[in-house]
Protein backbone atom coordinates (compact mmCIF):
# COMPACT_ATOMS: atom_id res chain seq x y z
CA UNK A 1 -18.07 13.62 6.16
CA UNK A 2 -19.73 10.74 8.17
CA UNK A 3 -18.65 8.03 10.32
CA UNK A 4 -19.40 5.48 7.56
CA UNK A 5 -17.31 7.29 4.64
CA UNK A 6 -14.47 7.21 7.17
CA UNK A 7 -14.62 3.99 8.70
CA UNK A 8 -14.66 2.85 4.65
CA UNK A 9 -11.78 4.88 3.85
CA UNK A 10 -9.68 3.73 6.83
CA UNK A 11 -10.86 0.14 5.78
CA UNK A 12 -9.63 0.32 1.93
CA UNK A 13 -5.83 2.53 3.31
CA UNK A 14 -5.59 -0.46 5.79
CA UNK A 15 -6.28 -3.27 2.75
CA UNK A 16 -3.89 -1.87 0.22
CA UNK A 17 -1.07 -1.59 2.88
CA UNK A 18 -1.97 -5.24 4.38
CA UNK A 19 -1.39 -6.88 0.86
CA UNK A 20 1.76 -4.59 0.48
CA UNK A 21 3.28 -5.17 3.79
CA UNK A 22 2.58 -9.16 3.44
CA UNK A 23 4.26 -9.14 0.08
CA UNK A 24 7.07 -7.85 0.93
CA UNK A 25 8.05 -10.51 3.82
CA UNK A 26 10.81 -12.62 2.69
CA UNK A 27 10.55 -15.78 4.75
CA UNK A 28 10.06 -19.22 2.95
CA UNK A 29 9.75 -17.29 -0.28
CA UNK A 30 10.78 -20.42 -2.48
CA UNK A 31 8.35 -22.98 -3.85
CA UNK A 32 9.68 -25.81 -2.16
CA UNK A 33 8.76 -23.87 0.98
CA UNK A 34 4.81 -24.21 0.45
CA UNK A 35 5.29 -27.98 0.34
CA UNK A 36 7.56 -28.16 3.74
CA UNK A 37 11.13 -29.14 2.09
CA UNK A 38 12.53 -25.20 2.76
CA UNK A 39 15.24 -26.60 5.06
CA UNK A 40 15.82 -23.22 6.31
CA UNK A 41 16.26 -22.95 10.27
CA UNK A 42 13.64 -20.77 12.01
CA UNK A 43 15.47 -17.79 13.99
CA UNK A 44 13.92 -14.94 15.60
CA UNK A 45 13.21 -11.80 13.27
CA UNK A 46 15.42 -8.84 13.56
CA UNK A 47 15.84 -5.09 12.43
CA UNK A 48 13.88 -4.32 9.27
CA UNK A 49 12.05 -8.13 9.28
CA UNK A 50 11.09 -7.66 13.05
CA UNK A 51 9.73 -4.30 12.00
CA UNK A 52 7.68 -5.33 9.20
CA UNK A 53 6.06 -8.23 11.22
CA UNK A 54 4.91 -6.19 13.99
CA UNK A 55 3.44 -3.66 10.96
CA UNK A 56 1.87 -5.82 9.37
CA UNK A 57 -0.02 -6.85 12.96
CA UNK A 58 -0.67 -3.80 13.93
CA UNK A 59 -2.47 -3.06 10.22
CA UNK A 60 -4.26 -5.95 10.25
CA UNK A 61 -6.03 -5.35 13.70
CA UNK A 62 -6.91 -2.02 11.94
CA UNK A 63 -8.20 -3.82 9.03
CA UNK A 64 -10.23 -5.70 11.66
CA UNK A 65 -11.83 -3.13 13.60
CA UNK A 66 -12.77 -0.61 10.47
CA UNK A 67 -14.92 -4.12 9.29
CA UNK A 68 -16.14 -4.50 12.67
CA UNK A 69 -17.02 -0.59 13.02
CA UNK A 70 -18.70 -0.37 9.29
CA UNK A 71 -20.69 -3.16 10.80
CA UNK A 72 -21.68 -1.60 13.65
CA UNK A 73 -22.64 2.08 12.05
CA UNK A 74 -24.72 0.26 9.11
């Protein structure tokens, strides 16, 4: 196996988790949310939420770099 096959593997695991991990955040959920009348007080994330967050960062800069590297190996 070459470079390329893995850098596109580790590209489409990363994808599929991103959408899954960004789905299942909670906050602002509601439709009034998308148009600013949520009302809902912004706190800081904890446990699970503060968890998920930091996933879903830390898969996205993966994401990122397997682009960025199937770029770079052609």
């Amino acid at each position: 196996m070459n470079i390329g096959v893995i850098c596109t593997v580790i590209t489409f695991v990363s994808a599929v988790l991103l959408i899954l991990l960004v789905l299942l955040q909670q906050r602002g959920a509601s439709l009034g949310a998308g148009f600013g009348g949520s009302g809902e007080l912004n706190t800081e994330r904890r446990g699970l939420e503060k968890s998920l967050y930091n996933t879903t960062i830390v898969i996205a800069v993966i994401f990122v770099l397997s682009i960025l590297a199937i770029l770079v190996v052609g």
